[in-house]
C-alpha atoms as a PDB file:
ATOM      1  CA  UNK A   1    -131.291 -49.419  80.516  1.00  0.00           C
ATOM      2  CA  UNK A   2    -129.844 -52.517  82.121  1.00  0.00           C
ATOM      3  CA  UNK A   3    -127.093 -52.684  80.106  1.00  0.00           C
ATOM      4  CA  UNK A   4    -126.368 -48.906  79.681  1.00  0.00           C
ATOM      5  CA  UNK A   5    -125.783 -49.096  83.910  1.00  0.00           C
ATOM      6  CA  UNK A   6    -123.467 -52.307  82.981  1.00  0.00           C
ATOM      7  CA  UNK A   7    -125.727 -53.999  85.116  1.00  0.00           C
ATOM      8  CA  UNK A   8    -126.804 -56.622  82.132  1.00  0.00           C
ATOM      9  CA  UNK A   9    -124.006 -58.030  79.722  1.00  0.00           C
ATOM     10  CA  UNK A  10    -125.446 -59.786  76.704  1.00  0.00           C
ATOM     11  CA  UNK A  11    -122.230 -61.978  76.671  1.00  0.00           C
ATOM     12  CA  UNK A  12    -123.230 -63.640  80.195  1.00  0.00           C
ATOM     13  CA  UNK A  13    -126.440 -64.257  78.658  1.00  0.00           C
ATOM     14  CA  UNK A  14    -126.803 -68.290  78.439  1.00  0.00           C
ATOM     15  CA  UNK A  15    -127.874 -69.423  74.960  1.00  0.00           C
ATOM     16  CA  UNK A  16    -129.809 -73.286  74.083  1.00  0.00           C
ATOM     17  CA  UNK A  17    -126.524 -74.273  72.821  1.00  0.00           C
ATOM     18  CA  UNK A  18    -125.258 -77.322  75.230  1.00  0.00           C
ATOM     19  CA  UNK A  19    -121.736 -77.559  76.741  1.00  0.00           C
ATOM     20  CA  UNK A  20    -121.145 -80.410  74.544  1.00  0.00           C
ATOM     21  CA  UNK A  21    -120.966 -78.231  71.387  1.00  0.00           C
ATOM     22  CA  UNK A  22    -118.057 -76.431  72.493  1.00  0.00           C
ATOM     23  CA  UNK A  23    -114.939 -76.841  70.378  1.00  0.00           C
ATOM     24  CA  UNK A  24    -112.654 -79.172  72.534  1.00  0.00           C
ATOM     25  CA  UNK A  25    -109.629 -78.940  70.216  1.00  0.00           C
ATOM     26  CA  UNK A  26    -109.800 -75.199  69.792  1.00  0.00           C
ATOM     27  CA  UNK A  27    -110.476 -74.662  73.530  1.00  0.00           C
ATOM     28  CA  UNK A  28    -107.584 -77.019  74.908  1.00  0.00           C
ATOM     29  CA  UNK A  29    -104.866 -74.793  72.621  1.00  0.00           C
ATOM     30  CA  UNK A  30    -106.686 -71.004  73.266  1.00  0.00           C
ATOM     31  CA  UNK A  31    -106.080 -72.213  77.254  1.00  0.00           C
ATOM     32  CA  UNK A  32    -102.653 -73.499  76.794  1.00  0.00           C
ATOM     33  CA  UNK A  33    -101.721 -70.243  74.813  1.00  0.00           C
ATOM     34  CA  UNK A  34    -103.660 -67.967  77.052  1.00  0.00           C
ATOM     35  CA  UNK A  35    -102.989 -69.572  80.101  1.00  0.00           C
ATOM     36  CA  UNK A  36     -99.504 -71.213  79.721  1.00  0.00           C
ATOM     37  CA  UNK A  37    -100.882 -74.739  81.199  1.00  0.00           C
ATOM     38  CA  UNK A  38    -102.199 -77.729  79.558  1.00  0.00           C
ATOM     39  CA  UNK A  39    -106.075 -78.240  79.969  1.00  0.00           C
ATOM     40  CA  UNK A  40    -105.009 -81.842  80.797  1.00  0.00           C
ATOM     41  CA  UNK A  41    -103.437 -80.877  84.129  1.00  0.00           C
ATOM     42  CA  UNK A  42    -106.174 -79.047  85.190  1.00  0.00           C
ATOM     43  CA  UNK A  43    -107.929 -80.801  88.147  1.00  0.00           C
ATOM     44  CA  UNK A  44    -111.503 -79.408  88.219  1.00  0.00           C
ATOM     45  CA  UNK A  45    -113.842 -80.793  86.102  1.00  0.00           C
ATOM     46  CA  UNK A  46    -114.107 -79.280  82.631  1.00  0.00           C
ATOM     47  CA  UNK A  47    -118.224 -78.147  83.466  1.00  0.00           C
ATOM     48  CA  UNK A  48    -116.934 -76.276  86.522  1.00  0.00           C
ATOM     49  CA  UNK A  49    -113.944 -74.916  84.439  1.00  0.00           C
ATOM     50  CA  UNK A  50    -116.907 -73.150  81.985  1.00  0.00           C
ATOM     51  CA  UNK A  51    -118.470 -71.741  84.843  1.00  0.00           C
ATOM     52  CA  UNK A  52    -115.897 -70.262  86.169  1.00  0.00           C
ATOM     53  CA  UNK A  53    -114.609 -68.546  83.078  1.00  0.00           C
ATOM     54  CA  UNK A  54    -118.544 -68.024  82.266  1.00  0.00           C
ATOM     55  CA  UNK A  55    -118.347 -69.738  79.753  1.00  0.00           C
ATOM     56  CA  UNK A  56    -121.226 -71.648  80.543  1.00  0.00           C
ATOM     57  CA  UNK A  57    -123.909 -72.006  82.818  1.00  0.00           C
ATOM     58  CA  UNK A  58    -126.696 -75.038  83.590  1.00  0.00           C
ATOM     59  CA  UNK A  59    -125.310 -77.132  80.806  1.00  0.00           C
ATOM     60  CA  UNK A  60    -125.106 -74.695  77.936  1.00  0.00           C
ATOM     61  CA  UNK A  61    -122.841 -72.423  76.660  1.00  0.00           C
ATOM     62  CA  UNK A  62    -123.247 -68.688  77.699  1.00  0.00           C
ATOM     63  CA  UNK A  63    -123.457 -66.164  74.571  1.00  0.00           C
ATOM     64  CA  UNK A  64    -119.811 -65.647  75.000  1.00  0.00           C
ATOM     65  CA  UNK A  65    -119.156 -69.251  75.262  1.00  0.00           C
ATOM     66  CA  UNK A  66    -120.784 -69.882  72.105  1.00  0.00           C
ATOM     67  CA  UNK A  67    -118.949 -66.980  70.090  1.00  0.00           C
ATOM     68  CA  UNK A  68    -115.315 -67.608  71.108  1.00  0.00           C
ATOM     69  CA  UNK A  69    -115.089 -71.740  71.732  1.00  0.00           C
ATOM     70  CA  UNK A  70    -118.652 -73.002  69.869  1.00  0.00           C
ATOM     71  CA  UNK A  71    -118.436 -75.513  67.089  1.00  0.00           C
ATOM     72  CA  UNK A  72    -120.750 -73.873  64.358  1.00  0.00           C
ATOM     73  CA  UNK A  73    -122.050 -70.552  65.479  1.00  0.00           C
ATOM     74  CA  UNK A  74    -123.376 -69.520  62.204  1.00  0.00           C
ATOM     75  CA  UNK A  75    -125.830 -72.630  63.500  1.00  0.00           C
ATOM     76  CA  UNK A  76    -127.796 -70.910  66.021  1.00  0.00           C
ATOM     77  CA  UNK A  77    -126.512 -67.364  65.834  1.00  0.00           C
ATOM     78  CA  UNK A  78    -126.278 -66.611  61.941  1.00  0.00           C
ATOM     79  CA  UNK A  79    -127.141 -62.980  62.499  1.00  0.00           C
ATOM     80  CA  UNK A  80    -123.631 -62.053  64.768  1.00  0.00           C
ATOM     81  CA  UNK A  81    -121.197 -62.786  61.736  1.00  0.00           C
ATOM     82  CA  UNK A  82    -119.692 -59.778  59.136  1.00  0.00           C
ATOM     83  CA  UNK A  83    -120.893 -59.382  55.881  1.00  0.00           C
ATOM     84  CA  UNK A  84    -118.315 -57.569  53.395  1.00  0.00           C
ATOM     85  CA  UNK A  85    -119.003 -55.779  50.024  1.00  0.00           C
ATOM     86  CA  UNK A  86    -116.843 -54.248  47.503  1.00  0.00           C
ATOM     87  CA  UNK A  87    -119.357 -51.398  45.238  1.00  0.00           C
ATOM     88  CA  UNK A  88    -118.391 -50.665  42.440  1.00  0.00           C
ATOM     89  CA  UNK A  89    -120.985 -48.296  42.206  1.00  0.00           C
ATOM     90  CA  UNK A  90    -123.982 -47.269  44.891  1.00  0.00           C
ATOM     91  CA  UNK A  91    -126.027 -50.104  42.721  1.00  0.00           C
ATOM     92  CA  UNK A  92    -123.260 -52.756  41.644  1.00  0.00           C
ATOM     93  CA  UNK A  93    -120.412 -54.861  43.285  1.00  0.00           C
ATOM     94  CA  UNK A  94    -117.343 -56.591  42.593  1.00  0.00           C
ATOM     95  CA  UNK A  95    -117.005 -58.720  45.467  1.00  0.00           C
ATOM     96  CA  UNK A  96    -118.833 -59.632  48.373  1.00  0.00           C
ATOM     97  CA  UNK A  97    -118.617 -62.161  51.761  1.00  0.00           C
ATOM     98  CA  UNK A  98    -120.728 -63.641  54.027  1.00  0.00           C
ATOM     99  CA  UNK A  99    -118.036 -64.423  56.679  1.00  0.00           C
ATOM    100  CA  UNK A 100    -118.630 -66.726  59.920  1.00  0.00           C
ATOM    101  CA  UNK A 101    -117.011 -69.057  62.468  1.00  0.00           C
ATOM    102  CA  UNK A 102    -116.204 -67.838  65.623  1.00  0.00           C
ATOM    103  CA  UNK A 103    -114.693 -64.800  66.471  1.00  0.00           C
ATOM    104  CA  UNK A 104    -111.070 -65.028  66.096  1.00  0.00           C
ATOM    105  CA  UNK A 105    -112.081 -66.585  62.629  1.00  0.00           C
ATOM    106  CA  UNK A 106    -114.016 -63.951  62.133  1.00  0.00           C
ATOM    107  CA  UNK A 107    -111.670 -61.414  63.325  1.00  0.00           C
ATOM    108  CA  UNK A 108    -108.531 -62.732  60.761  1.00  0.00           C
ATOM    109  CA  UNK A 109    -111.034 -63.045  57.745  1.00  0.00           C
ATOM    110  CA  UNK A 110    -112.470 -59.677  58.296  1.00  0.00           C
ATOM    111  CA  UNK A 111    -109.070 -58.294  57.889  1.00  0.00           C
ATOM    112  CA  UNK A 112    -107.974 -60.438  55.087  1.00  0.00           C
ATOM    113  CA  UNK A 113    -111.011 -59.116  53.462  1.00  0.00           C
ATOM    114  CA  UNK A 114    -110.248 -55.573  53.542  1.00  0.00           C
ATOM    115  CA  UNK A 115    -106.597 -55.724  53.148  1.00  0.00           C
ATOM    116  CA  UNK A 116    -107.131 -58.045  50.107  1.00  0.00           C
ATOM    117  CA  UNK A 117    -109.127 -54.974  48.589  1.00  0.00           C
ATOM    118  CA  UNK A 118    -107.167 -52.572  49.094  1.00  0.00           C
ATOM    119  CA  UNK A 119    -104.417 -51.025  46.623  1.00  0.00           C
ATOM    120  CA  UNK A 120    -100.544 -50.868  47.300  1.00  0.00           C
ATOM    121  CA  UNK A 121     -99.074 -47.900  47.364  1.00  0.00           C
ATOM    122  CA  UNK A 122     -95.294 -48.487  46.021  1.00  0.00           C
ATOM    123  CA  UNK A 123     -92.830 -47.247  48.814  1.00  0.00           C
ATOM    124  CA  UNK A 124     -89.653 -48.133  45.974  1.00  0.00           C
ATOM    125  CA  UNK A 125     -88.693 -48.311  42.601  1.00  0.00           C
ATOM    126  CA  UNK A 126     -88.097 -51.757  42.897  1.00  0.00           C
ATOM    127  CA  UNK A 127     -91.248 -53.948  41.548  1.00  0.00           C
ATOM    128  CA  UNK A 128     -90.063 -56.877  44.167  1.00  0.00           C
ATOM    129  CA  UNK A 129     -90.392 -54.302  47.391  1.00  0.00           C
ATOM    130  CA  UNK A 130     -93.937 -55.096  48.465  1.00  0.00           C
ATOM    131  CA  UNK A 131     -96.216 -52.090  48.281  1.00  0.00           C
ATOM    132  CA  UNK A 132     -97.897 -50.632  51.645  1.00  0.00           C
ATOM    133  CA  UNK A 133    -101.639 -50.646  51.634  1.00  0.00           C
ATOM    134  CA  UNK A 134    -103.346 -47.341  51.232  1.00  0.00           C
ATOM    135  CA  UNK A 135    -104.804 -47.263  54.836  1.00  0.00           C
ATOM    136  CA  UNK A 136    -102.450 -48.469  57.692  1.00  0.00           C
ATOM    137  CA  UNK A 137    -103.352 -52.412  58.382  1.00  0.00           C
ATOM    138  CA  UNK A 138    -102.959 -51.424  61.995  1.00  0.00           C
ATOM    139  CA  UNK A 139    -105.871 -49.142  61.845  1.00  0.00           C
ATOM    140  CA  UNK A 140    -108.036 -51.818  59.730  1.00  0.00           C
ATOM    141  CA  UNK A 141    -106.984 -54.469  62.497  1.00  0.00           C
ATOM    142  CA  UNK A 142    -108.312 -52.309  65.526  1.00  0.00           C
ATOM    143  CA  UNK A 143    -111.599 -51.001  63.921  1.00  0.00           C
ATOM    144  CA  UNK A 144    -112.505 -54.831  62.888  1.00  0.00           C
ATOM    145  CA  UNK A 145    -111.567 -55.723  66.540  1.00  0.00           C
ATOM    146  CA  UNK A 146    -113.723 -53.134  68.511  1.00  0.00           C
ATOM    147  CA  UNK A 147    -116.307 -53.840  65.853  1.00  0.00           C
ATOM    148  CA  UNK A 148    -116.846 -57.085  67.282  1.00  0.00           C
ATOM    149  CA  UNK A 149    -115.915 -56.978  70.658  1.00  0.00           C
ATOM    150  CA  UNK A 150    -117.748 -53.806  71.398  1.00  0.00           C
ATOM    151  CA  UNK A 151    -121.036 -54.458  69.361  1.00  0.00           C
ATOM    152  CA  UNK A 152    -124.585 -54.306  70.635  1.00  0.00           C
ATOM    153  CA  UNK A 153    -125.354 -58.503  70.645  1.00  0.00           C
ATOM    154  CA  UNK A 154    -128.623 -57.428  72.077  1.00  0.00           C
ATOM    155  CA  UNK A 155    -129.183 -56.166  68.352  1.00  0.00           C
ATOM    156  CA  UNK A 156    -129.497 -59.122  65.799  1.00  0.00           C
ATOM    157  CA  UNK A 157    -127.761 -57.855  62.447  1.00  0.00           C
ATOM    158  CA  UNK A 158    -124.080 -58.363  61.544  1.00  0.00           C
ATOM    159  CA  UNK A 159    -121.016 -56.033  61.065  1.00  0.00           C
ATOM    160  CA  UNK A 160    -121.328 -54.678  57.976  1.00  0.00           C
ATOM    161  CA  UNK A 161    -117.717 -53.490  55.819  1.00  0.00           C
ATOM    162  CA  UNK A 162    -118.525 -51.973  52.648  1.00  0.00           C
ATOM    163  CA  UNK A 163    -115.684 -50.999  50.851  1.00  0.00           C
ATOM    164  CA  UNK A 164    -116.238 -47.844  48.281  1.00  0.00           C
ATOM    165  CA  UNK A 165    -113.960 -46.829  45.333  1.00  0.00           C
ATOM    166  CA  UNK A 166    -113.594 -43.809  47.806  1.00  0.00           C
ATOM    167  CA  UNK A 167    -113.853 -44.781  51.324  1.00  0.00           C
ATOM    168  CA  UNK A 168    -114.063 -48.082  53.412  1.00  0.00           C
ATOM    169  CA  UNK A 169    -116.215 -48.322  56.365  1.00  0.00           C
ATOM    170  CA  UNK A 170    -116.908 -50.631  59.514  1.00  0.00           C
ATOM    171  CA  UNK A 171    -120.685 -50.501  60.948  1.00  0.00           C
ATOM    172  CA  UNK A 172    -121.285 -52.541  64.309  1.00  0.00           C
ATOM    173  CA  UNK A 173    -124.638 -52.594  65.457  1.00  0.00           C
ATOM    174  CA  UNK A 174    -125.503 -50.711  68.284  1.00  0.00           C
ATOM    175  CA  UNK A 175    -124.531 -46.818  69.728  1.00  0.00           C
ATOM    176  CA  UNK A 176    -121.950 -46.227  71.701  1.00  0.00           C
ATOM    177  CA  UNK A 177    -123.102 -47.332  75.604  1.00  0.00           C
ATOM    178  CA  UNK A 178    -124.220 -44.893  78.240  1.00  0.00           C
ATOM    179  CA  UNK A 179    -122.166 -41.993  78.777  1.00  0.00           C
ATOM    180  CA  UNK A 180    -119.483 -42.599  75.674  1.00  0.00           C
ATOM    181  CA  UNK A 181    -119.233 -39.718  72.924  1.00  0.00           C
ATOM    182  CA  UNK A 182    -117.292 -39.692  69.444  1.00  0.00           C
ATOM    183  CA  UNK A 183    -114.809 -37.261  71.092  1.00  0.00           C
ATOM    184  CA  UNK A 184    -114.580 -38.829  74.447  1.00  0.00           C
ATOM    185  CA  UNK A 185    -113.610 -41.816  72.425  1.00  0.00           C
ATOM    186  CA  UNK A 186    -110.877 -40.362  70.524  1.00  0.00           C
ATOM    187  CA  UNK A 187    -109.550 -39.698  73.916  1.00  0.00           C
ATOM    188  CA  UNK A 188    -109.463 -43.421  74.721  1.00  0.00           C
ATOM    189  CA  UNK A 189    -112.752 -43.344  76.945  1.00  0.00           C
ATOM    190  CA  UNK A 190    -114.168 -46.367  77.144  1.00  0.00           C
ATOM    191  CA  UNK A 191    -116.767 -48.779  78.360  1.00  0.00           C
ATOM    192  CA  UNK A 192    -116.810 -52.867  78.337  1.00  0.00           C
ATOM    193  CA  UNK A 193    -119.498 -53.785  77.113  1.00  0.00           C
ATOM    194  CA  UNK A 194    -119.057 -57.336  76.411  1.00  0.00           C
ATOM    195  CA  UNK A 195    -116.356 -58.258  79.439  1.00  0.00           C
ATOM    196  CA  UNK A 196    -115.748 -61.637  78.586  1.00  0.00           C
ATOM    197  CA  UNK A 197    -115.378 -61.013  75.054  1.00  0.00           C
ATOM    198  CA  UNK A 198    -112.936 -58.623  75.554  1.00  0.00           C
ATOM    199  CA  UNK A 199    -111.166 -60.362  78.679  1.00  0.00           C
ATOM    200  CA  UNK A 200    -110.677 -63.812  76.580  1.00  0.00           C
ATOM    201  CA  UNK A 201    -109.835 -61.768  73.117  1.00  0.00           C
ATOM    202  CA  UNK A 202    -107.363 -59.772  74.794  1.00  0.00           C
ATOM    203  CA  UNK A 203    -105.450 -62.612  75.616  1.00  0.00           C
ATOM    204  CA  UNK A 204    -104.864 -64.053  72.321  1.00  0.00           C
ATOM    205  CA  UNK A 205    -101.538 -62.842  70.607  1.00  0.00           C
ATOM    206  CA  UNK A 206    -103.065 -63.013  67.032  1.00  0.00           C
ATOM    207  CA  UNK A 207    -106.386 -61.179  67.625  1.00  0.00           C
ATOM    208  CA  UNK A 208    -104.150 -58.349  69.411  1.00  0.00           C
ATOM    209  CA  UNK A 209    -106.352 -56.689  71.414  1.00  0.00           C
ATOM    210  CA  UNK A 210    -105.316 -54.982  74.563  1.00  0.00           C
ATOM    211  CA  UNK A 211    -109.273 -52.909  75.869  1.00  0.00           C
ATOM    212  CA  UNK A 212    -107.329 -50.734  77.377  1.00  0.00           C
ATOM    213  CA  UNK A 213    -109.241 -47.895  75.382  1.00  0.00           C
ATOM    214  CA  UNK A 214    -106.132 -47.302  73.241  1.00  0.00           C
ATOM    215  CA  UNK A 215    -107.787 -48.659  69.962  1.00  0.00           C
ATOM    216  CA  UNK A 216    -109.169 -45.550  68.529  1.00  0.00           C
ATOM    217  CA  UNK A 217    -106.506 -42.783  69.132  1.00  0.00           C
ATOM    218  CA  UNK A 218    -103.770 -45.246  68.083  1.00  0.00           C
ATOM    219  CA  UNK A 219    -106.572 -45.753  64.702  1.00  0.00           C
ATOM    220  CA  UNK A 220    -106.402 -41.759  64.555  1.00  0.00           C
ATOM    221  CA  UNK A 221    -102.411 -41.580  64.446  1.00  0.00           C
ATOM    222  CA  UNK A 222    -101.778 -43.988  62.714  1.00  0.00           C
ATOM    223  CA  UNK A 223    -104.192 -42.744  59.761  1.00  0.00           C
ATOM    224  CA  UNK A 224    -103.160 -39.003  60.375  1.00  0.00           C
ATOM    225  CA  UNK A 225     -99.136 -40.334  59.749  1.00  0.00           C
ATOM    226  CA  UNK A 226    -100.540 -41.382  55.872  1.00  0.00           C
ATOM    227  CA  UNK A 227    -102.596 -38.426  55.459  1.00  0.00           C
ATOM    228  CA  UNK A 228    -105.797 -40.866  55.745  1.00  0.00           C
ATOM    229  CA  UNK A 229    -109.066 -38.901  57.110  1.00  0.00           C
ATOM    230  CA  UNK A 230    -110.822 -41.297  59.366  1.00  0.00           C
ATOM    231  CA  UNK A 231    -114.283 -40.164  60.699  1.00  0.00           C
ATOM    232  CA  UNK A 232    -116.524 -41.603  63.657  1.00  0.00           C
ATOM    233  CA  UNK A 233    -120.205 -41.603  63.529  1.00  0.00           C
ATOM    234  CA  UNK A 234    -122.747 -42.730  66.270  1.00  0.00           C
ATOM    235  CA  UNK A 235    -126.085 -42.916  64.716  1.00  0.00           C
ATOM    236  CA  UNK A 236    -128.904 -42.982  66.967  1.00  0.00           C
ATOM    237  CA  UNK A 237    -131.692 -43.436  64.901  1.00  0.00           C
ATOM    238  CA  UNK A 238    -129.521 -46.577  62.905  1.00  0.00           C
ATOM    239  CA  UNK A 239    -128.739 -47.679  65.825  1.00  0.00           C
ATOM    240  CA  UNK A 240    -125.043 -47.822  64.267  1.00  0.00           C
ATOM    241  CA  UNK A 241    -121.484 -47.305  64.957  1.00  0.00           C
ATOM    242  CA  UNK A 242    -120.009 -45.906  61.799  1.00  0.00           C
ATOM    243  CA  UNK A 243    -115.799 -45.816  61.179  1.00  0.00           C
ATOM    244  CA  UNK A 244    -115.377 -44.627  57.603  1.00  0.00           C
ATOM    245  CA  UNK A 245    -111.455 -44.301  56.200  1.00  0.00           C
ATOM    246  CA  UNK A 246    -111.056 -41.870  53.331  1.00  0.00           C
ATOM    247  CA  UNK A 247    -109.407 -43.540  50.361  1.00  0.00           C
END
């Protein structure tokens, strides 16, 4: 109920994780990229820095913390990875990944996972013109981005992409939050969730995402330029948010 009013975000939550397992490397080039400024010049101390960004709070990092800048979250939070399938049939598969890391590692290999399983459609007669992949990257980028930036971490299960010889789909744990519907989302409604996530993700250039509630109808174009059915699901008794392309 809490976090339905947005009066409880799981990503402020702070975790047993100390400060000191933050990634120091990782965190010094995110800020210089994000922020345009070397962490080096800063002149608060770094423990006041985290708390201000929320980061993290009494000595340890804060959920968020953990999943953008910590060293090893598979560690102490195995359950908020992805874990990708390719079925051959309901009963068999071909391929299959466990992936972890933090987010924006998550993030790219989640997308290198379903791009690397998709087929090429041929756009030329030439063999050495690169074939487009059967659903628009674009789409698979956005879907794997609100999947994890948007997900239920009061939940503890992982995104799940299973990839079908006839569909591929995205499931992030948790319904949609409070007043959000399937076709108020396809108008770019939207509610944050996970605000830190989403304010710290949105400001890397590779993980290229804006929260500005343009994900899914860009997702729909996109798809409905290639002839690609996409569908939207939000399954209460799962407690699931289902994208499913048509292949």
């Amino acid at each position: 109920m809490l976090q339905s009013a947005q009066r409880l975000y799981a990503d402020e939550m702070i975790t047993e994780v100390p400060a000191t397992h933050l990634d120091a490397l990782w965190f010094a080039h995110f800020y210089r990229v994000a922020f345009g400024a070397e962490l080096s010049g800063v002149e608060i101390a770094q423990a006041t820095l985290l708390e201000n960004l929320k980061l993290a709070r009494e000595e340890h990092l804060t959920l968020a913390g953990l999943l953008l800048f910590g060293k090893n979250v598979s560690w102490s939070r195995p359950q908020f990875g992805i874990k990708g399938t390719v079925y051959l049939t309901a009963d068999e598969f071909r391929d299959k990944e466990d992936i972890s890391g933090n987010l924006f590692e998550q993030y790219k290999r989640g997308v290198d996972f379903v791009l690397r399983n998709l087929h090429r459609i041929p756009q030329a007669a030439d063999f050495n013109v690169p074939g487009e992949v059967e659903i628009p990257a674009g789409a698979v980028r956005e879907v794997i981005a609100n999947a994890l930036v948007h997900r239920d971490y009061f939940i503890d299960a992982s995104v799940q992409i299973n990839i079908f010889p006839d569909a591929v789909e995205v499931v992030s744990p948790g319904v949609l939050p409070d007043t959000v519907t399937v076709e108020n989302v396809k108008l770019g409604i939207h509610l944050e969730r996970n605000p830190i996530l989403l304010s710290f993700t949105a400001k890397d250039p590779e993980f290229g995402y804006t929260g500005r509630g343009s994900g899914i109808p860009r997702v729909l174009r996109l798809c409905k330029e290639k002839g690609i059915t996409v569908s939207l699901e939000n399954d209460a008794v799962r407690q699931q948010f289902r994208v499913c392309f048509d292949r």
